[in-house]
C-alpha atoms as a PDB file:
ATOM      1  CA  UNK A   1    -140.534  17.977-180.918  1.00  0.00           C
ATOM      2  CA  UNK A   2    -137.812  18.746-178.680  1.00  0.00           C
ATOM      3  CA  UNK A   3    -135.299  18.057-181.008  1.00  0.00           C
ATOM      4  CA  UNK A   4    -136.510  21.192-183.089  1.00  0.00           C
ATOM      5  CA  UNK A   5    -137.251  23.506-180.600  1.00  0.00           C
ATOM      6  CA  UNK A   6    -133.861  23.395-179.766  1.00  0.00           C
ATOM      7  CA  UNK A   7    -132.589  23.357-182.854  1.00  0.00           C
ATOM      8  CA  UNK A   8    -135.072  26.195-183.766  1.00  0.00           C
ATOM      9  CA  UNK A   9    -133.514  28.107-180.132  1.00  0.00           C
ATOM     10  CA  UNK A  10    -130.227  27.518-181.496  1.00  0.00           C
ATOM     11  CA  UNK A  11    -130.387  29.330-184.744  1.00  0.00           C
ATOM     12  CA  UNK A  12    -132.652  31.951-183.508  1.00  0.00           C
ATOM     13  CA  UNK A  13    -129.623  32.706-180.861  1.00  0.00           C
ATOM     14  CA  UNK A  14    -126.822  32.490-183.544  1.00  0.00           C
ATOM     15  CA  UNK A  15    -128.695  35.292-185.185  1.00  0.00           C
ATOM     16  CA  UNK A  16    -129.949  37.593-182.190  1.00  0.00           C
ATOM     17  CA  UNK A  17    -127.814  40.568-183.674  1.00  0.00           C
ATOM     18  CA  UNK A  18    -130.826  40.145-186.331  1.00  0.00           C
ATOM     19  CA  UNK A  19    -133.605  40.572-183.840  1.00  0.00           C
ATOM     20  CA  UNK A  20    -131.577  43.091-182.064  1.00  0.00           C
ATOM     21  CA  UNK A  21    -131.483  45.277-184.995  1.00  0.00           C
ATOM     22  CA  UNK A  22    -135.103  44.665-185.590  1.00  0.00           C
ATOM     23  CA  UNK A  23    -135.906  46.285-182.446  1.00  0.00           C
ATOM     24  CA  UNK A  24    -133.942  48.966-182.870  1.00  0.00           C
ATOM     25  CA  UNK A  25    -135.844  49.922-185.817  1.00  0.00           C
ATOM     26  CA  UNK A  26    -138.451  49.694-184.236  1.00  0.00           C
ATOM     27  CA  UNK A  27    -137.862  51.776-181.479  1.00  0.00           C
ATOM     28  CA  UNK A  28    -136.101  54.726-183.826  1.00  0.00           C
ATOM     29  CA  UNK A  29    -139.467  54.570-186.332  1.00  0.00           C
ATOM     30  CA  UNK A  30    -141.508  54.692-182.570  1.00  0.00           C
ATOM     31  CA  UNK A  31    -139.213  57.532-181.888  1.00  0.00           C
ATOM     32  CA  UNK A  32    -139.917  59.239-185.326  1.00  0.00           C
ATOM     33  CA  UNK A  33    -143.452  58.849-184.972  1.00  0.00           C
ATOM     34  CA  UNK A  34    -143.195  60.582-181.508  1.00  0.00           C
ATOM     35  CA  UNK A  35    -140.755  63.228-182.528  1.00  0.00           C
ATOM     36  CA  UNK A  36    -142.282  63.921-186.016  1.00  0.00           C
ATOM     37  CA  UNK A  37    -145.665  62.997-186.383  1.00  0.00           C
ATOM     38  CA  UNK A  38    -146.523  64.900-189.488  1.00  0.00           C
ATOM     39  CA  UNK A  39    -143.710  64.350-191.520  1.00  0.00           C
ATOM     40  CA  UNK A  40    -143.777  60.529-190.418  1.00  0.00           C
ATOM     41  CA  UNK A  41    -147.237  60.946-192.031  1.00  0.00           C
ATOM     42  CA  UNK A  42    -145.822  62.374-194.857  1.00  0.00           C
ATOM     43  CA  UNK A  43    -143.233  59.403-195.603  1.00  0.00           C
ATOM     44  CA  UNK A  44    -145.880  56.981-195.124  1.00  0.00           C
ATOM     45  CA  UNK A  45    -148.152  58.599-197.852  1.00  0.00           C
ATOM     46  CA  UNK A  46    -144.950  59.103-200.215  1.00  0.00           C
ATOM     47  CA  UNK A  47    -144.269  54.951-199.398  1.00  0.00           C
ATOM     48  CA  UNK A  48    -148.144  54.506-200.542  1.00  0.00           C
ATOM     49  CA  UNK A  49    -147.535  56.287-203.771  1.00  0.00           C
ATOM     50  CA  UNK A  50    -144.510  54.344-204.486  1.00  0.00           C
ATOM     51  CA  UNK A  51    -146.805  51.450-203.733  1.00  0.00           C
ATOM     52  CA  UNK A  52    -149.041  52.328-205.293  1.00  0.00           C
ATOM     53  CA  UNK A  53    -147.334  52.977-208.675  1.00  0.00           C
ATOM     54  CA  UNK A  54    -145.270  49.884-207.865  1.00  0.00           C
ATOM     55  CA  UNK A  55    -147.933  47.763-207.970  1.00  0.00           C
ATOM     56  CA  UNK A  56    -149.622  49.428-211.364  1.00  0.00           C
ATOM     57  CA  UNK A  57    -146.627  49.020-213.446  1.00  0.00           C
ATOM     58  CA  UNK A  58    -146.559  45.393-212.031  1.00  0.00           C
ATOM     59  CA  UNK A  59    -150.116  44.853-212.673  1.00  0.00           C
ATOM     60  CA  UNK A  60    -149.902  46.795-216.143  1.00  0.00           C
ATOM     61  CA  UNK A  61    -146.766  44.478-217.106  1.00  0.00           C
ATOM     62  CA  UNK A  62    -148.527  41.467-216.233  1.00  0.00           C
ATOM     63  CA  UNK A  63    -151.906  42.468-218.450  1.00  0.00           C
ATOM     64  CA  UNK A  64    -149.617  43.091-221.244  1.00  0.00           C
ATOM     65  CA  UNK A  65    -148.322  39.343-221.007  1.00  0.00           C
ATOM     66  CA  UNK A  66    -151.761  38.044-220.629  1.00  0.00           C
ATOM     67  CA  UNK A  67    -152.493  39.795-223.824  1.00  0.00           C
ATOM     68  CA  UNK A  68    -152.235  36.642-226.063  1.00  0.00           C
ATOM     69  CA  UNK A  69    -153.628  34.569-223.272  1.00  0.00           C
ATOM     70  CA  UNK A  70    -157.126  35.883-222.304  1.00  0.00           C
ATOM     71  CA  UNK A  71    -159.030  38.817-223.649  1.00  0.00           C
ATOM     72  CA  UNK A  72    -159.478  40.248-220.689  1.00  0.00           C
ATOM     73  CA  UNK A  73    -156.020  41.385-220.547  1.00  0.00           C
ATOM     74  CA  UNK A  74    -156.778  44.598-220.550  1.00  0.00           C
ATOM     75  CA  UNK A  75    -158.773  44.592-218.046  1.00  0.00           C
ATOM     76  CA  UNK A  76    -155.556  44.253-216.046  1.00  0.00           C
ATOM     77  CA  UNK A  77    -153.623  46.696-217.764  1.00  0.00           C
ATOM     78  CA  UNK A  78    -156.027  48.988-217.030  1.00  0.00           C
ATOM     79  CA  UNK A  79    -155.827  48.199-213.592  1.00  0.00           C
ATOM     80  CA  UNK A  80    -152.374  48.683-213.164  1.00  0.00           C
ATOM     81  CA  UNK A  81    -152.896  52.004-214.920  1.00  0.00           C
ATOM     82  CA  UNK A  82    -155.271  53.197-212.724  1.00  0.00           C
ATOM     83  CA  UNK A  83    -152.730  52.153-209.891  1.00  0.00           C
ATOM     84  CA  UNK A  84    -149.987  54.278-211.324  1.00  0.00           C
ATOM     85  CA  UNK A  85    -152.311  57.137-211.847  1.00  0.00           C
ATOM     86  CA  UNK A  86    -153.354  57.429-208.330  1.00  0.00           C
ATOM     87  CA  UNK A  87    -149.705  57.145-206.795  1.00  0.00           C
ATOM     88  CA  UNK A  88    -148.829  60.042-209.117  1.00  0.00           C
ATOM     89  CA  UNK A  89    -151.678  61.927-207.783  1.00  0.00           C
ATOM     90  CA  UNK A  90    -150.851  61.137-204.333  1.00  0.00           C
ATOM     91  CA  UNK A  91    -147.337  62.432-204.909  1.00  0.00           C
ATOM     92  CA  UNK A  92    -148.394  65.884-206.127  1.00  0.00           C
ATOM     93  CA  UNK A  93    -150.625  66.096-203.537  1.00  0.00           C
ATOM     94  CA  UNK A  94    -149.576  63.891-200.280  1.00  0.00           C
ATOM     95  CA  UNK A  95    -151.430  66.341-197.785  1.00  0.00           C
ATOM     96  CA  UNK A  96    -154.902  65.573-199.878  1.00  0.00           C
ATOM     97  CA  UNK A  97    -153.957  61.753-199.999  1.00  0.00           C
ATOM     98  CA  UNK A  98    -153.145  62.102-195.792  1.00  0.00           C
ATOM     99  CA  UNK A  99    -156.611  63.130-195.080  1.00  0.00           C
ATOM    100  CA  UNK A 100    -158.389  61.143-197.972  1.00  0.00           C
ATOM    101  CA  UNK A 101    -156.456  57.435-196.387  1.00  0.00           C
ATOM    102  CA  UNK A 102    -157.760  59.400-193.014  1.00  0.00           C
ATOM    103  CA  UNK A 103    -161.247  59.791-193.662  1.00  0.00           C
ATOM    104  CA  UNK A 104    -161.352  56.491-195.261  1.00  0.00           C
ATOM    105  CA  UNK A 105    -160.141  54.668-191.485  1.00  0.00           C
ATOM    106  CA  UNK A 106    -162.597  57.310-190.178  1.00  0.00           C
ATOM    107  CA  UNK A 107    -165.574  56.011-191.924  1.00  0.00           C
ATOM    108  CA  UNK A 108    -164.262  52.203-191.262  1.00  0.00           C
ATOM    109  CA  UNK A 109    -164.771  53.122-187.390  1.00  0.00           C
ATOM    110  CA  UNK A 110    -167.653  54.347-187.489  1.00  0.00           C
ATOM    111  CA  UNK A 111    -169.500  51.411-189.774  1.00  0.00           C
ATOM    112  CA  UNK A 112    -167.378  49.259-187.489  1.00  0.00           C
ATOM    113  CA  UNK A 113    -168.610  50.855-184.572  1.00  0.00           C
ATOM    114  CA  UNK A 114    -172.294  50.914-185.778  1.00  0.00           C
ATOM    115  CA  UNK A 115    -171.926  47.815-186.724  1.00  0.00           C
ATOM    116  CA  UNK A 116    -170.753  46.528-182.770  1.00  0.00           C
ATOM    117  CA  UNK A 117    -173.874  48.672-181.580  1.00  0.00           C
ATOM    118  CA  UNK A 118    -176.577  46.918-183.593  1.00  0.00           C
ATOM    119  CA  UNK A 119    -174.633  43.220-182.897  1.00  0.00           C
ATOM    120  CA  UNK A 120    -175.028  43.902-179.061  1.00  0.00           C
ATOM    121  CA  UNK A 121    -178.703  44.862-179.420  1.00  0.00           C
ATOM    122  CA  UNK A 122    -179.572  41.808-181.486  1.00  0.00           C
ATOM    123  CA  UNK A 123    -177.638  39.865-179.195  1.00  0.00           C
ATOM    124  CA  UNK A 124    -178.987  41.137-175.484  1.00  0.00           C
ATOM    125  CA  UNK A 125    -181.629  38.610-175.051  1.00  0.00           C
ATOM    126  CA  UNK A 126    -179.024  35.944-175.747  1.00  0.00           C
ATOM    127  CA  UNK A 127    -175.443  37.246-173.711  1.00  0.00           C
ATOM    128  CA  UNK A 128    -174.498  38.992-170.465  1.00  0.00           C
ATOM    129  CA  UNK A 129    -172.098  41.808-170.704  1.00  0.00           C
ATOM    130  CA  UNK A 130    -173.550  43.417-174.283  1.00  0.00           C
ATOM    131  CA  UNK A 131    -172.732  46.531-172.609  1.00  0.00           C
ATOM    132  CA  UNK A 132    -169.067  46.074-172.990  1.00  0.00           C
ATOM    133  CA  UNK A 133    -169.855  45.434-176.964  1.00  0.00           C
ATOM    134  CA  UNK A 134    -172.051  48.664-177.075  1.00  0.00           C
ATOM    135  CA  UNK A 135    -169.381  50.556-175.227  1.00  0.00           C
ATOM    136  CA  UNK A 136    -166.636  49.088-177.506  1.00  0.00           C
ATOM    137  CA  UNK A 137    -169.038  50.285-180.627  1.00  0.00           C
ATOM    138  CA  UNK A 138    -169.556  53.499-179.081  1.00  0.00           C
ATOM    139  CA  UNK A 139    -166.022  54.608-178.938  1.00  0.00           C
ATOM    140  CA  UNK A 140    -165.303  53.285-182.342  1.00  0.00           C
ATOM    141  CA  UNK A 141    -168.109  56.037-183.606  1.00  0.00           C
ATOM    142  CA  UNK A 142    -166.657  58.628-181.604  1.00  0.00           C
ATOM    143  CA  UNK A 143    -162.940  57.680-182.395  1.00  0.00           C
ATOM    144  CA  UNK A 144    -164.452  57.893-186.003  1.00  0.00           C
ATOM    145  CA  UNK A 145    -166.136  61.441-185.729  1.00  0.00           C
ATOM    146  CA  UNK A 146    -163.375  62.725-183.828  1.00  0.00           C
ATOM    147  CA  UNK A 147    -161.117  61.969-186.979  1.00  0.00           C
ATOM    148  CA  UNK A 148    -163.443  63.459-189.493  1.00  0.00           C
ATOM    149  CA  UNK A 149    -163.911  66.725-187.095  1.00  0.00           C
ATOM    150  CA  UNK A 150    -160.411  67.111-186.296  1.00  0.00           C
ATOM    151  CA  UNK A 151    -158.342  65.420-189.519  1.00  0.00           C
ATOM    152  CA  UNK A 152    -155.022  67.047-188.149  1.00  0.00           C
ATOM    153  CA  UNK A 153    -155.149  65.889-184.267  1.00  0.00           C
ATOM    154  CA  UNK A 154    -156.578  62.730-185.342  1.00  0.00           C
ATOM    155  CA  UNK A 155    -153.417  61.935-187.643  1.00  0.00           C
ATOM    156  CA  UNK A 156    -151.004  63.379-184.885  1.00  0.00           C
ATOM    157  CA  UNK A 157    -153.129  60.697-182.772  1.00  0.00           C
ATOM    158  CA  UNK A 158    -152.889  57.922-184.687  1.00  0.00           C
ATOM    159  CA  UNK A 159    -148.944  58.717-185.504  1.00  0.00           C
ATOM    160  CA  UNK A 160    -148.262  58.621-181.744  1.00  0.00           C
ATOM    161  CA  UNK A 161    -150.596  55.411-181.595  1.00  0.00           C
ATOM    162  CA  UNK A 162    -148.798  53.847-183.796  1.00  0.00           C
ATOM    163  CA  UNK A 163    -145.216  55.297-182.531  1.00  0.00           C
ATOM    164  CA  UNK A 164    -146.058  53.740-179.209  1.00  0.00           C
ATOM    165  CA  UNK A 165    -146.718  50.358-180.519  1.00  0.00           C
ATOM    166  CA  UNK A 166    -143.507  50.241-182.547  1.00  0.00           C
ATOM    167  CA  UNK A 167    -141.415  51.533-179.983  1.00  0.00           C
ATOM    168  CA  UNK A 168    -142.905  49.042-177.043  1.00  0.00           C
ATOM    169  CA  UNK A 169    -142.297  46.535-179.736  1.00  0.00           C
ATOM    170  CA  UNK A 170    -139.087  47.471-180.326  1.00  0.00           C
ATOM    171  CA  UNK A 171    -138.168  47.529-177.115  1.00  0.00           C
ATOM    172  CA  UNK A 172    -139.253  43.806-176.709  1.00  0.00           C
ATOM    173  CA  UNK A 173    -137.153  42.628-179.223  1.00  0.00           C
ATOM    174  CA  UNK A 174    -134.168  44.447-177.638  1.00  0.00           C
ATOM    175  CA  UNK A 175    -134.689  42.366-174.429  1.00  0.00           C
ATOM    176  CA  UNK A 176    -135.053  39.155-176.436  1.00  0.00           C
ATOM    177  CA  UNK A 177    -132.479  39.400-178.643  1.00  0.00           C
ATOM    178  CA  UNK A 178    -130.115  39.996-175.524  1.00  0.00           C
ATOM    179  CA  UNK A 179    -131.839  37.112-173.661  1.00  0.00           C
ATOM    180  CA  UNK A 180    -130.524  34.859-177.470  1.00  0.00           C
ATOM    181  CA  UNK A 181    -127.450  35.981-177.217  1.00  0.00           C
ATOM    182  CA  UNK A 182    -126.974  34.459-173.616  1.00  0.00           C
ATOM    183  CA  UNK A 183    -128.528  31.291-174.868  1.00  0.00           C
ATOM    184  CA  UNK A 184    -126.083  31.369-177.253  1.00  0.00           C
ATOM    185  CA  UNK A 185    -123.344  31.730-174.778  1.00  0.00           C
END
């Protein structure tokens, strides 16, 4: 086993320039996210239409091959249509899509969060500490309402959110790509 961690060690640190980079992505899309919330938002819905009608003509292509080999083919095809539909709809109208995706975490948190509530009831009798559980459910619901009463903070919330996790990460990348390099040395 030590045998490959070290071999493992020693191509990691032959190719720390890769992590470095990595994390200095990371910190400049942490920095967007920071700097330009709403038009990171923006280039993350375009990025799900793309996906979006990515994955259609994919899924439509793939139908059309299946055509002689199962007759639900179409079924498929349709799929993938559907797909590229909805990508071209989110392109004409990314701000719609933006609070659509957001509702959609929105209601997630809240079922989540109900969910955590009704666990931690069922469960008092049986653990110590279900208040932490109800607490945790309790802030998912309110995290949830807060994003369907206030769409537009709640995306330039979750933007920095998420701008603080990739810079942090980024940042610990830096370090440990510096800290391969001196293995390497």
């Amino acid at each position: 086993m030590e045998v490959l961690e070290k071999n493992l060690a020693l191509a990691m640190s032959k190719n720390w320039w890769v992590v470095l980079i990595h994390g200095i992505v990371g910190i400049l899309f942490g920095l967007m996210l920071f700097t330009m919330p709403l038009m990171s938002i923006l280039v993350l819905v375009y990025m799900f239409a793309f996906m979006l009608i990515f994955d259609g003509g994919i899924s439509a292509y793939i139908g059309v091959k299946l055509k002689d080999k199962t007759s639900e083919w179409w079924v498929v095809v349709f799929g993938g249509i559907i797909g590229i539909i909805l990508g071209i709809i989110s392109m004409l109208y990314p701000n719609i899509t933006a609070v659509a995706l957001l509702m959609m975490v929105a209601i997630w948190t809240i079922i989540a969060g109900i969910t955590k509530i009704l666990i931690a009831i069922k469960l008092r009798k049986e653990i110590n500490g279900e208040i932490f559980i109800i607490l945790s459910g309790v802030l998912s619901v309110l995290v949830g309402l807060f994003l369907i009463v206030r769409p537009l903070s709640g995306m330039v919330a979750l933007a920095w959110v998420a701008g603080f996790f990739a810079t942090f990460y980024g940042v610990l990348l830096v370090i440990a790509s510096l800290k391969l390099k001196k293995y390497n040395q």
